[in-house]
C-alpha atoms as a PDB file:
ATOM      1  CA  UNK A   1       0.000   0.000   0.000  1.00  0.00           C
ATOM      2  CA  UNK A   2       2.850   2.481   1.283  1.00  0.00           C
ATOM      3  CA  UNK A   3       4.497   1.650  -2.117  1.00  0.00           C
ATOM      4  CA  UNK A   4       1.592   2.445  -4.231  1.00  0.00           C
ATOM      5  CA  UNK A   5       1.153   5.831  -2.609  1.00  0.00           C
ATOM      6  CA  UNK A   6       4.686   6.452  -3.209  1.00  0.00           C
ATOM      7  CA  UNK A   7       4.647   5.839  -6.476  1.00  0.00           C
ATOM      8  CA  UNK A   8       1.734   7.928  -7.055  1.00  0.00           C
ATOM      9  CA  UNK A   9       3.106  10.353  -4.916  1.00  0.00           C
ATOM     10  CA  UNK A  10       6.774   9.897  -7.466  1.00  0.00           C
ATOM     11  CA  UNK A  11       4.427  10.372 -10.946  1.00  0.00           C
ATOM     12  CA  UNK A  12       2.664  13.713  -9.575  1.00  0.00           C
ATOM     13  CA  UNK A  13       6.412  15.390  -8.689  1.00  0.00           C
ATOM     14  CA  UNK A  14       7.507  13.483 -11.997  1.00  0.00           C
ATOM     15  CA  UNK A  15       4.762  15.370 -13.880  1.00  0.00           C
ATOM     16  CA  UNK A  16       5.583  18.490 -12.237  1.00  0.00           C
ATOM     17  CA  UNK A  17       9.064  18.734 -12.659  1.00  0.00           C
ATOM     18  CA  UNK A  18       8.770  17.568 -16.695  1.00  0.00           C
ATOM     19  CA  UNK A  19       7.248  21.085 -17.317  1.00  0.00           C
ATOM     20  CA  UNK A  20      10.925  22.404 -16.566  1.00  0.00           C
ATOM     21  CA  UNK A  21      12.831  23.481 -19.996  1.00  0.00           C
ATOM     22  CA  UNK A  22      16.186  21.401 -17.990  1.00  0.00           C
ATOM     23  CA  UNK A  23      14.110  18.357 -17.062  1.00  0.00           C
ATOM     24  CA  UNK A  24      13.515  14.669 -18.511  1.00  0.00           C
ATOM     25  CA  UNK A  25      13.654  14.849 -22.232  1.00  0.00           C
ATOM     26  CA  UNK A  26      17.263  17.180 -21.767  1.00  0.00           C
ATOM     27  CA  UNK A  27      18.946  14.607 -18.628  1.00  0.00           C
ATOM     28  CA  UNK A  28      21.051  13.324 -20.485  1.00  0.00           C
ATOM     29  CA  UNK A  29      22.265  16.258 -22.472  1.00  0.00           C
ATOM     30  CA  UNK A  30      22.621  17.982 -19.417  1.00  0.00           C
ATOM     31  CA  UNK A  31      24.603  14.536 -18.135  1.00  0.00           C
ATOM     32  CA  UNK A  32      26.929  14.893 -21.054  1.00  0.00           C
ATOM     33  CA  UNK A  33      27.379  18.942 -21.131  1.00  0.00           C
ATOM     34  CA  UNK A  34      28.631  18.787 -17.276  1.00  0.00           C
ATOM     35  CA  UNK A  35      31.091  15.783 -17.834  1.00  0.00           C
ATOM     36  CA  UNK A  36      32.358  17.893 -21.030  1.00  0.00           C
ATOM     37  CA  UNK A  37      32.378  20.864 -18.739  1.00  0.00           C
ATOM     38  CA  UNK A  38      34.196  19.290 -15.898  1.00  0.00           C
ATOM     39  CA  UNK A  39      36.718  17.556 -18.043  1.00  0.00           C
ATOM     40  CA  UNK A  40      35.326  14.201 -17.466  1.00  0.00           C
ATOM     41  CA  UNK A  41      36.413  12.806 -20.594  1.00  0.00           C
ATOM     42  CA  UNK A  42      39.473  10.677 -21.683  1.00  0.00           C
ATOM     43  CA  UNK A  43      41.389  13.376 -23.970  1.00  0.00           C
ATOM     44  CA  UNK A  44      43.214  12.048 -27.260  1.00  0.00           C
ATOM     45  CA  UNK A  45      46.931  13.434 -28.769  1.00  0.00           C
ATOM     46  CA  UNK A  46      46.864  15.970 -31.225  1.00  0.00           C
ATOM     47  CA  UNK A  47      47.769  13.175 -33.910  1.00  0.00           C
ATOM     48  CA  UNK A  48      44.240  11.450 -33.570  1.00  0.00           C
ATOM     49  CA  UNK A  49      41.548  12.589 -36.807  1.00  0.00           C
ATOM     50  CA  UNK A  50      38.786  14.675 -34.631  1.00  0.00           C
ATOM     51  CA  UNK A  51      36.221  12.084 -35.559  1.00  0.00           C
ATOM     52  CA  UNK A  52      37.983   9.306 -33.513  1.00  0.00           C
ATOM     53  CA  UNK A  53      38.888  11.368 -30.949  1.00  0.00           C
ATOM     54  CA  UNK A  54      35.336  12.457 -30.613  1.00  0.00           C
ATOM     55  CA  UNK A  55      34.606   9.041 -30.012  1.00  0.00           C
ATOM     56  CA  UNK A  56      36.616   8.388 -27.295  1.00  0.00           C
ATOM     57  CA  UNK A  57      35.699  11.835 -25.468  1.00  0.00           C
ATOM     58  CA  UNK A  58      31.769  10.395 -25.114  1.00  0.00           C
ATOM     59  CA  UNK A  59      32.719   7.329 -23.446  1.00  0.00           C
ATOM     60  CA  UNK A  60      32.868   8.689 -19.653  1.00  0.00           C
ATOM     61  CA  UNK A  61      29.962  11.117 -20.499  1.00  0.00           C
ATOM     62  CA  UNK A  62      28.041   7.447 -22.018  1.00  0.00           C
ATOM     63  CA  UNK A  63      28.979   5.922 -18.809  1.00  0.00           C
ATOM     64  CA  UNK A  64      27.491   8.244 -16.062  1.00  0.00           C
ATOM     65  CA  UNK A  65      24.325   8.517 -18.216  1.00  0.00           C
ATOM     66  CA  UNK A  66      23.792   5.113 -17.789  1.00  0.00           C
ATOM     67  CA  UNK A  67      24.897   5.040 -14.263  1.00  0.00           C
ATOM     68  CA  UNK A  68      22.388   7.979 -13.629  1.00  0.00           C
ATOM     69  CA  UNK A  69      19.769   5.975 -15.747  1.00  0.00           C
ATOM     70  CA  UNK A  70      19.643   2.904 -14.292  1.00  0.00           C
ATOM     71  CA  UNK A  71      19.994   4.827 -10.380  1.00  0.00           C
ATOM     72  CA  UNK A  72      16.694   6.676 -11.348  1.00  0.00           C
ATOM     73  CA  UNK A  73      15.262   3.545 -13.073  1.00  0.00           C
ATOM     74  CA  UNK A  74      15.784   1.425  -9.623  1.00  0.00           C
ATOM     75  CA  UNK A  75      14.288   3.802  -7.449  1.00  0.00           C
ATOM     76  CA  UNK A  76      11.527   3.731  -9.726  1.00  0.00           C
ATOM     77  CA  UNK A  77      11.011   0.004  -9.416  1.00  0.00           C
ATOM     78  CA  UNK A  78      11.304  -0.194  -6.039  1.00  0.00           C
ATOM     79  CA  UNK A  79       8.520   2.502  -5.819  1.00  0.00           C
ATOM     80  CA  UNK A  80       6.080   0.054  -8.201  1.00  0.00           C
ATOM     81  CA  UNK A  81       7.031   1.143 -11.254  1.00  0.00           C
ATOM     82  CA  UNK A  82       9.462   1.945 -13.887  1.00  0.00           C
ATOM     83  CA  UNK A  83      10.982   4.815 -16.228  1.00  0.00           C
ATOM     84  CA  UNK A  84       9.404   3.557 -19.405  1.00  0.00           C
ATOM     85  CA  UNK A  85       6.188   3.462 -17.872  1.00  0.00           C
ATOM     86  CA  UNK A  86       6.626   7.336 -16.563  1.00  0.00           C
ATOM     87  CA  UNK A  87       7.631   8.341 -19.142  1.00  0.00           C
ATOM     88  CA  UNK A  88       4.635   7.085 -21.139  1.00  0.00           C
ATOM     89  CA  UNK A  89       2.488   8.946 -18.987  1.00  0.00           C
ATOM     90  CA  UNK A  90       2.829  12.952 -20.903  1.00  0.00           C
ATOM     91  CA  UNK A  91       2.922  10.906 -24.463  1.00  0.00           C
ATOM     92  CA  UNK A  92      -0.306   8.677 -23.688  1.00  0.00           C
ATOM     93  CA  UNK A  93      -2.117  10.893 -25.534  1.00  0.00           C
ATOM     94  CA  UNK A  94      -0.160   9.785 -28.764  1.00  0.00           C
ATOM     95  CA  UNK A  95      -1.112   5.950 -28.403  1.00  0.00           C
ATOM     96  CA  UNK A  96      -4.988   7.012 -28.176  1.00  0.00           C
ATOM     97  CA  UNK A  97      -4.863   9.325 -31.106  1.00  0.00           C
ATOM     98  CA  UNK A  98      -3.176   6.359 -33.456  1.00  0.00           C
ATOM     99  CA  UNK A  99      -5.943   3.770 -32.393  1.00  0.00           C
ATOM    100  CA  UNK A 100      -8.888   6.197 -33.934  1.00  0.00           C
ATOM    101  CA  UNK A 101     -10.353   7.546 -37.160  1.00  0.00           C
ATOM    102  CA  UNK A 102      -9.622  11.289 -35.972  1.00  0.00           C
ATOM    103  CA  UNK A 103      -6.605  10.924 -34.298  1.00  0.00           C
ATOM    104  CA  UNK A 104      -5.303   9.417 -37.743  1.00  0.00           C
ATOM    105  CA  UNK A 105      -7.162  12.200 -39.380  1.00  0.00           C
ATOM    106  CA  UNK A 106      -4.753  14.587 -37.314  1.00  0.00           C
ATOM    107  CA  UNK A 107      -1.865  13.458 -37.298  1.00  0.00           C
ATOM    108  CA  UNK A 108      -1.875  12.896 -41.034  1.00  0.00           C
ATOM    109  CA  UNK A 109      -3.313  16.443 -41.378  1.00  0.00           C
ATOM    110  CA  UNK A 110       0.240  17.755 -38.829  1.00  0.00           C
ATOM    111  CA  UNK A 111       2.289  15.827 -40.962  1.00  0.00           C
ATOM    112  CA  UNK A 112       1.403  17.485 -44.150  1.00  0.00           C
ATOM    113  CA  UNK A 113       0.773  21.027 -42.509  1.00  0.00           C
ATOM    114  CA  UNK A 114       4.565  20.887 -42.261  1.00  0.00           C
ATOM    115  CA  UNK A 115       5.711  19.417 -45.505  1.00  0.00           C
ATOM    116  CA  UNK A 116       3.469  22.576 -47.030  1.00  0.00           C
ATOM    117  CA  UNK A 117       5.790  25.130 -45.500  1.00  0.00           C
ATOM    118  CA  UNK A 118       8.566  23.224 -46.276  1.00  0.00           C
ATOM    119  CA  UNK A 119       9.377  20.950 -43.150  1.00  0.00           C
ATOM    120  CA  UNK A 120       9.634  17.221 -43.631  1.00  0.00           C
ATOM    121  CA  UNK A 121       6.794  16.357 -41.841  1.00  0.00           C
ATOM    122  CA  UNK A 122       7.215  12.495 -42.148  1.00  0.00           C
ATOM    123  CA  UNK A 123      10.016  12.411 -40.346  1.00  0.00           C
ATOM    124  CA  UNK A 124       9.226  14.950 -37.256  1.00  0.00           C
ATOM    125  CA  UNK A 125       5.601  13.189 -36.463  1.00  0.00           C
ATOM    126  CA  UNK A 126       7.624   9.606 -37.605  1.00  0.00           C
ATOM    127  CA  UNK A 127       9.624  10.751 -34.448  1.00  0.00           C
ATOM    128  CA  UNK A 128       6.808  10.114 -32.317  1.00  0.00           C
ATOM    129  CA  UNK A 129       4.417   7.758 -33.890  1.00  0.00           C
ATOM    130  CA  UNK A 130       6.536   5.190 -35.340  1.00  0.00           C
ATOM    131  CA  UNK A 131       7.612   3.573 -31.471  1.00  0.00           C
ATOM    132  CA  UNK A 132       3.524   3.447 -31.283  1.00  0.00           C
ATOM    133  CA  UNK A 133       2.640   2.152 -34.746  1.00  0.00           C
ATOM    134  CA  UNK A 134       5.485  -0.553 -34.029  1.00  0.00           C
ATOM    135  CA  UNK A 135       3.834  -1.482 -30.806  1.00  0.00           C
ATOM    136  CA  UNK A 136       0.573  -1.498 -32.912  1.00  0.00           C
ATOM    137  CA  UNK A 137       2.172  -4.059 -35.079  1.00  0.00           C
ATOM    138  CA  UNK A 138       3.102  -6.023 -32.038  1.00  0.00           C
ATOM    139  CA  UNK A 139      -0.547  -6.327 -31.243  1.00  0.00           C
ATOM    140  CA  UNK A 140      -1.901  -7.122 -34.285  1.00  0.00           C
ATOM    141  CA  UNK A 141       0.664 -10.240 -34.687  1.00  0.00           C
ATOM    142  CA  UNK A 142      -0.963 -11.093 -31.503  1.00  0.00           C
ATOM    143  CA  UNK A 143      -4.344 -11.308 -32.257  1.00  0.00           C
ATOM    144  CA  UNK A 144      -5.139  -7.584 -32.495  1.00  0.00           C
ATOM    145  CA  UNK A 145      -6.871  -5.152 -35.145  1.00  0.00           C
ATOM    146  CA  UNK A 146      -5.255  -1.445 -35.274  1.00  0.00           C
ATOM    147  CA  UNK A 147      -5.612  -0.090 -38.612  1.00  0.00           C
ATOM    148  CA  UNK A 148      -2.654   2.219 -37.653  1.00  0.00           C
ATOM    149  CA  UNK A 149       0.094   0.069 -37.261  1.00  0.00           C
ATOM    150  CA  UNK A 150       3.827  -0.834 -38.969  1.00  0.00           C
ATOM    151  CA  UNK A 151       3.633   0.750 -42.658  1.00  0.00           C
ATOM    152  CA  UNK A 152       0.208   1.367 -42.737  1.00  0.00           C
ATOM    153  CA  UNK A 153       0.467   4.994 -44.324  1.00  0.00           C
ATOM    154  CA  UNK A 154       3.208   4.017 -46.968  1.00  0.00           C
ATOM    155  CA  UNK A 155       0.808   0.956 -48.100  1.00  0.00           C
ATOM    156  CA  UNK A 156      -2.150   2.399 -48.293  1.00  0.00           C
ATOM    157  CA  UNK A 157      -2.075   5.984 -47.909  1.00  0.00           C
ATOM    158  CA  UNK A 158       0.831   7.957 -49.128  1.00  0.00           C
ATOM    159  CA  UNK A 159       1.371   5.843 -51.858  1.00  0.00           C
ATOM    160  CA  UNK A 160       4.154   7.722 -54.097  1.00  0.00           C
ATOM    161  CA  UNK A 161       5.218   9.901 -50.984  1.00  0.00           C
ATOM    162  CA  UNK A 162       3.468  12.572 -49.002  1.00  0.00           C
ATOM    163  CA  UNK A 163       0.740  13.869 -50.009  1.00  0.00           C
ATOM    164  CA  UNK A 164      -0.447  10.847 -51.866  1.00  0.00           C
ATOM    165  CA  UNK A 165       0.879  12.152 -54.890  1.00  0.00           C
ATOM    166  CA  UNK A 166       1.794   8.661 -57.060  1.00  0.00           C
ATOM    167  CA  UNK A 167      -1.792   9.815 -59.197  1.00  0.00           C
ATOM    168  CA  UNK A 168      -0.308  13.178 -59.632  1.00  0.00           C
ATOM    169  CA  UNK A 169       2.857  12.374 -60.707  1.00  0.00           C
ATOM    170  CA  UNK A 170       1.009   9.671 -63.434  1.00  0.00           C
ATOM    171  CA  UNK A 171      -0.782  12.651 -65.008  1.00  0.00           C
ATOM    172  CA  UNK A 172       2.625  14.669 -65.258  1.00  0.00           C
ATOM    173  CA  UNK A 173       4.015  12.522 -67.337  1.00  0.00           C
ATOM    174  CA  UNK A 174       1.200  11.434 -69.038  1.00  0.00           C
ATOM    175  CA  UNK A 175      -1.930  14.388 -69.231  1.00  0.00           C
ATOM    176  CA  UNK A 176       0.345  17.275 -68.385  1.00  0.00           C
ATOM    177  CA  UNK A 177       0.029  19.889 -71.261  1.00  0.00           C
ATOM    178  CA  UNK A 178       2.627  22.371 -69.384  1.00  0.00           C
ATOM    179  CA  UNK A 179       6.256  21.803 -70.752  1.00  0.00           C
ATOM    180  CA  UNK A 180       7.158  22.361 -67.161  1.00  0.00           C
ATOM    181  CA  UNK A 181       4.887  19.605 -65.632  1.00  0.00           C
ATOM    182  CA  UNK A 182       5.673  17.527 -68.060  1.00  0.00           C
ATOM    183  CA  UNK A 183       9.622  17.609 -67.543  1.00  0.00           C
ATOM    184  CA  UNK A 184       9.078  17.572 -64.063  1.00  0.00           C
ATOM    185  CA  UNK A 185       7.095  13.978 -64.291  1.00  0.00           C
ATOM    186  CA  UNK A 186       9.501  12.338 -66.087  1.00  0.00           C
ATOM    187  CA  UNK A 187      12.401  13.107 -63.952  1.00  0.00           C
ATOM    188  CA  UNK A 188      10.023  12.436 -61.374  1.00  0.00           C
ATOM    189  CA  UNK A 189       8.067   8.944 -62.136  1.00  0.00           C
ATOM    190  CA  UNK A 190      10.737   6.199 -60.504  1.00  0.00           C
ATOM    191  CA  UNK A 191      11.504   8.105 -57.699  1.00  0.00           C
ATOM    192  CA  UNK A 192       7.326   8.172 -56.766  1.00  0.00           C
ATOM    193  CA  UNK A 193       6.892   4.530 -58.119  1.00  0.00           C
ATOM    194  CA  UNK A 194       9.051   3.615 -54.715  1.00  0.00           C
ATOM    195  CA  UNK A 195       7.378   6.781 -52.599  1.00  0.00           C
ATOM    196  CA  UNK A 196      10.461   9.102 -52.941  1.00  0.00           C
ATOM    197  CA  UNK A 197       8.263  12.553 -53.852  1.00  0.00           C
ATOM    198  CA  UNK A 198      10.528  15.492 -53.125  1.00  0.00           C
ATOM    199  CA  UNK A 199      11.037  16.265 -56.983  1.00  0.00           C
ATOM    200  CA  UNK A 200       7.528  16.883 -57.054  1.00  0.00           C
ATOM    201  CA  UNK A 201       7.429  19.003 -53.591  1.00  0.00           C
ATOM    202  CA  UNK A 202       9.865  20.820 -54.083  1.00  0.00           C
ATOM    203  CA  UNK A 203      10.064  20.662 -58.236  1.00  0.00           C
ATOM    204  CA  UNK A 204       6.044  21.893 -58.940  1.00  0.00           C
ATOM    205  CA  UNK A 205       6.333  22.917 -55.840  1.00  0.00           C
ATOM    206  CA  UNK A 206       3.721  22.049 -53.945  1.00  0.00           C
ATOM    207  CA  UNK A 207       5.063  23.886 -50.695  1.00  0.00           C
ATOM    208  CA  UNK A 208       3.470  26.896 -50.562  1.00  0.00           C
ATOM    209  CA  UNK A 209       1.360  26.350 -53.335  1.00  0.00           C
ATOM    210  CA  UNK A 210      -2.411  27.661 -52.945  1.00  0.00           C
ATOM    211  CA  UNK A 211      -3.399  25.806 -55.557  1.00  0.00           C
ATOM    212  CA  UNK A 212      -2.491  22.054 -54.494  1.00  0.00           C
ATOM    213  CA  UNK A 213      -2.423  22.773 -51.039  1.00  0.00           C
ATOM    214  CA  UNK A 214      -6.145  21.604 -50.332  1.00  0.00           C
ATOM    215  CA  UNK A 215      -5.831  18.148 -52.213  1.00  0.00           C
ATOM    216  CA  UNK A 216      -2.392  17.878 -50.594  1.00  0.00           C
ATOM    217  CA  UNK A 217      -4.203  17.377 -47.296  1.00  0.00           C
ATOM    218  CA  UNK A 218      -7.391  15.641 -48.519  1.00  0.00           C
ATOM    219  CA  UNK A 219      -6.186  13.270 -50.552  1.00  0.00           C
ATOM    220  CA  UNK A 220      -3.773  11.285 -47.832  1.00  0.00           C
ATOM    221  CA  UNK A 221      -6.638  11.920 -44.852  1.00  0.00           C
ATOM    222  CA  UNK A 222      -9.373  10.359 -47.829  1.00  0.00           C
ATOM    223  CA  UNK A 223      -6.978   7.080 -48.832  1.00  0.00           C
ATOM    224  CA  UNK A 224      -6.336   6.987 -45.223  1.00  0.00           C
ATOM    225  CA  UNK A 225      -9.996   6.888 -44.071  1.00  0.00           C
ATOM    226  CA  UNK A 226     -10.866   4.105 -46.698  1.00  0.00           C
ATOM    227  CA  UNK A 227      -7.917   2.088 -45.963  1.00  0.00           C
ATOM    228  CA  UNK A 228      -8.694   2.631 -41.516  1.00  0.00           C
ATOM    229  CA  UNK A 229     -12.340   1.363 -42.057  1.00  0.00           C
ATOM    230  CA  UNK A 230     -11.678  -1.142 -44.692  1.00  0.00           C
ATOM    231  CA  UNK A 231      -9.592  -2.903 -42.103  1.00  0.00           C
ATOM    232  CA  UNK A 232     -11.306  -1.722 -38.931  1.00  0.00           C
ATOM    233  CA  UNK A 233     -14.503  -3.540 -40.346  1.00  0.00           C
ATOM    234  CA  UNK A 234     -12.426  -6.798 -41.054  1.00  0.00           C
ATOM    235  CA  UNK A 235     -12.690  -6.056 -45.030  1.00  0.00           C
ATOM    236  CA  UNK A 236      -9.109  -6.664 -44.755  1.00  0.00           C
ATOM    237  CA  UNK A 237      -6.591  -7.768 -42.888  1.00  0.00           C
ATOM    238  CA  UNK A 238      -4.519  -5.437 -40.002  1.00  0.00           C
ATOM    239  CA  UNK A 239      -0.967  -5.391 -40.848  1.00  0.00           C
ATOM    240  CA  UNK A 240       1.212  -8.030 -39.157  1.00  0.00           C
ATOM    241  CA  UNK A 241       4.317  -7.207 -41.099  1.00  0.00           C
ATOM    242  CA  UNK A 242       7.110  -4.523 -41.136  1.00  0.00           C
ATOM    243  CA  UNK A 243       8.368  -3.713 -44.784  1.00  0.00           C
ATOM    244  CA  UNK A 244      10.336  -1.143 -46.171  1.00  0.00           C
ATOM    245  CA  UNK A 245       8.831   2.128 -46.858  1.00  0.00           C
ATOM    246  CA  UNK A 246       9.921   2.377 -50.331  1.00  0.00           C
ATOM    247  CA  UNK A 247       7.588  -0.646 -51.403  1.00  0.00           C
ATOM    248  CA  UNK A 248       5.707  -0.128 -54.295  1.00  0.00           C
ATOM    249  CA  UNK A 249       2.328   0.314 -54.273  1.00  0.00           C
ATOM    250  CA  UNK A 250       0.267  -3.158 -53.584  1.00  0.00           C
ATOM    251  CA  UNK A 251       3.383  -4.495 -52.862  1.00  0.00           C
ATOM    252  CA  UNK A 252       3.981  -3.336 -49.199  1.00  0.00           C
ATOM    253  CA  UNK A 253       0.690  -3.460 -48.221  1.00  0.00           C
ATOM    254  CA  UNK A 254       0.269  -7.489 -49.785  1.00  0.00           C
ATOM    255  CA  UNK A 255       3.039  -8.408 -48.160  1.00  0.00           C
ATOM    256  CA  UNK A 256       2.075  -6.002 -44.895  1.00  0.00           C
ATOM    257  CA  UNK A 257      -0.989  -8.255 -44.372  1.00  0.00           C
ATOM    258  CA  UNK A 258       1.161 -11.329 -44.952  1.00  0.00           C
ATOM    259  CA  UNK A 259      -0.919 -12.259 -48.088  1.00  0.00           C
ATOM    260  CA  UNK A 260      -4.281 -10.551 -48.408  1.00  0.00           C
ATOM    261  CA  UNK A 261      -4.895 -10.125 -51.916  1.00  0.00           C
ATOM    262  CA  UNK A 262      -7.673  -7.874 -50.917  1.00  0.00           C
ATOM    263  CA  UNK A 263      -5.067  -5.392 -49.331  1.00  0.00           C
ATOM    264  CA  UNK A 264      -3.263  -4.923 -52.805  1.00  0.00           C
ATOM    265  CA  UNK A 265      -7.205  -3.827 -54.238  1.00  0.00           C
ATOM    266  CA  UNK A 266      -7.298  -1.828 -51.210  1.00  0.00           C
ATOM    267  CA  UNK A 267      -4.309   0.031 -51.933  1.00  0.00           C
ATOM    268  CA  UNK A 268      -5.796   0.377 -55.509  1.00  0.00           C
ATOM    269  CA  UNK A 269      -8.940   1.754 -54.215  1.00  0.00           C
ATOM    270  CA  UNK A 270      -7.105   4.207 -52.584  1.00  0.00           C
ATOM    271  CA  UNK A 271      -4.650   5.359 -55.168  1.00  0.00           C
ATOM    272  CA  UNK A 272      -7.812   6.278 -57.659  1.00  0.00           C
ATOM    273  CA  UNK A 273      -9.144   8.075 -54.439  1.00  0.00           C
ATOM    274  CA  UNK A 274      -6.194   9.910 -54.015  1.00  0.00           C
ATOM    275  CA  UNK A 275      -5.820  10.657 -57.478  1.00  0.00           C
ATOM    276  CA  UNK A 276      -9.364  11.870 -58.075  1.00  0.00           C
ATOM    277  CA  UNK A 277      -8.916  14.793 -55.287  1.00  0.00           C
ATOM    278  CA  UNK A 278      -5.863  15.895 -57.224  1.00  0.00           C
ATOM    279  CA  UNK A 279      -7.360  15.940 -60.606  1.00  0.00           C
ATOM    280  CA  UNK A 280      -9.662  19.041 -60.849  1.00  0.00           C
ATOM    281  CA  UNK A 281      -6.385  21.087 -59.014  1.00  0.00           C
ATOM    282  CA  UNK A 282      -3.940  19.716 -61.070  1.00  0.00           C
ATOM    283  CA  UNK A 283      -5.651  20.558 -64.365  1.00  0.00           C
ATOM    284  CA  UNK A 284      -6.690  23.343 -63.380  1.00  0.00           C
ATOM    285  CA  UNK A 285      -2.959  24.586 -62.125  1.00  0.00           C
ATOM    286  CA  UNK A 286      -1.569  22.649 -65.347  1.00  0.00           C
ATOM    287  CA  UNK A 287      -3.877  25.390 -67.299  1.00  0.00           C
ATOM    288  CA  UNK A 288      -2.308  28.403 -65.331  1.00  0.00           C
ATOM    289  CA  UNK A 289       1.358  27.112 -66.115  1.00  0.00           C
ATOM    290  CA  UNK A 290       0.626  26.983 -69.308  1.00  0.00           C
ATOM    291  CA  UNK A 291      -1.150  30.071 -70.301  1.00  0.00           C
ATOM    292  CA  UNK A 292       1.898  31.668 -68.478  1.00  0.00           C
ATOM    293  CA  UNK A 293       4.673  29.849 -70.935  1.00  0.00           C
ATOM    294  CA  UNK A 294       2.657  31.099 -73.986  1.00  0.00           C
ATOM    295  CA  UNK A 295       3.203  34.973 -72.268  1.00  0.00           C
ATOM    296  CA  UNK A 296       6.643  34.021 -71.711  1.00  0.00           C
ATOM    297  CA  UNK A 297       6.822  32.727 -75.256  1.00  0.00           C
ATOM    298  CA  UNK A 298       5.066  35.397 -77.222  1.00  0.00           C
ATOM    299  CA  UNK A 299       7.420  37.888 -74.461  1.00  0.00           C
ATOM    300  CA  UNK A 300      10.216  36.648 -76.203  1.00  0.00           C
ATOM    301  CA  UNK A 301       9.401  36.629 -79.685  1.00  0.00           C
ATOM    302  CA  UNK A 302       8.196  40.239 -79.153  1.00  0.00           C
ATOM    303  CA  UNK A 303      11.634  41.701 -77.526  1.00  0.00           C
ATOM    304  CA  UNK A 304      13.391  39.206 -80.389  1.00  0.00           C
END
């Protein structure tokens, strides 16, 4: 009983003092910037390249981290618990939002509200949600159904790279009647095929672009939302596989769901979903470009 109230009493301070700038999420950068500071380090002659030396000067620094770690992490067992579970605690909040339709819905929307002002998005919100969607995956080999788990946006989502864009890079190369577009998608099509997109972020651009900003965000949250009730209703199977990102599309998601042939339609359905938000934007945009080459054409021929 006593231990239970400590630990409850330990979680509350813990709480607390994780609102400090200085406080978990920096311990052991503050660990490493004393040692540093107090010359804890093992020091290297002059003759040793700076990026073995380096090496050598983190080892003390390495070693009272984990000292200080595992110190803490005691305590914290003897008290009832432990420092993965407190530190769960602030971030359990991320684990709710990936096992429902809206908290997919957001975090799909935050990871493409920073790849539009130029921010790779995937990675900064992959920096949080990928430990969860892993865990997710760890469930769902156990018996388990979370949509949102292992490569479950890269197989049937964001199939050609954020955004969803595989569609739009298909009518680049193929429906595009601006010489710019059309350039673009060709230099442009492998990369997508294996959902590499940055050509076609940064190359149409789509960052900071009014006019493919909206389908940027609908079209990922749309495949998404087919592909999340699709398996939440048992149409298909939950993934039970890790693959590599770069899969192509019906490819990760087939092997994903260790063999549903229904999960390579899925991704399917989803692509033409995708690709059917983008197409009234794209045209339209594709109609702007080139109205603006024929000024820049006739400009020329004028001052020629």
């Amino acid at each position: 009983m006593a231990g239970a109230l400590g630990a409850q009493v330990l979680i509350v301070l813990v709480l607390l003092v994780s609102l400090l700038p200085s406080s978990w999420g920096a311990l052991a950068v503050n660990l490493y910037v004393f040692c540093v500071k107090k010359n804890l380090v093992i020091k290297m002659p002059d003759a040793v390249p700076p990026g073995v030396a380096r090496s050598f000067t983190a080892l003390i620094p390495a070693f009272v981290i984990t000292i200080v770690t595992l110190a803490i992490n005691g305590i914290l067992v003897a008290l009832g618990t432990d420092i993965f579970n407190m530190i769960s605690i602030p971030f359990g909040f991320v684990t709710n939002l990936t096992n429902s339709w809206l908290g997919m819905c957001v975090i799909l929307f935050f990871i493409h509200a920073l790849w539009i002002v130029g921010i790779h998005g995937a990675n900064i919100i992959g920096a949080f949600i990928t430990p969860i969607t892993l865990a997710n995956l760890e469930t769902n080999i156990a018996g388990g159904r979370i949509p949102f788990a292992g490569e479950f946006t890269n197989s049937f989502v964001i199939m050609g790279g954020s955004g969803a864009t595989l569609g739009l890079c298909l009518y680049l190369v193929f429906l595009a009647k601006s010489e710019q577009l059309k350039i673009l998608g060709k230099a442009s099509i492998v990369p997508s095929i294996f959902n590499i997109n940055e050509p076609l972020i940064f190359g149409i651009p789509i960052v900071y672009n009014p006019y493919l900003a909206i389908p940027f965000f609908l079209a990922p949250i749309g495949a998404g939302s087919i592909a999340y009730w699709a398996i939440k209703l048992q149409f298909v199977k939950p993934i039970i596989a890790q693959v590599p990102w770069p899969s192509p599309i019906g490819l990760g998601a087939f092997i994903g769901t260790a063999g549903d042939v229904r999960a390579i339609f899925l991704a399917l359905i989803t692509f033409f979903v995708a690709f059917a938000i983008y197409l009234p934007f794209i045209k339209f945009y594709d109609i702007k470009l080139v109205k603006e080459e024929q000024e820049t054409l006739k400009a020329a021929k004028e001052a020629a």
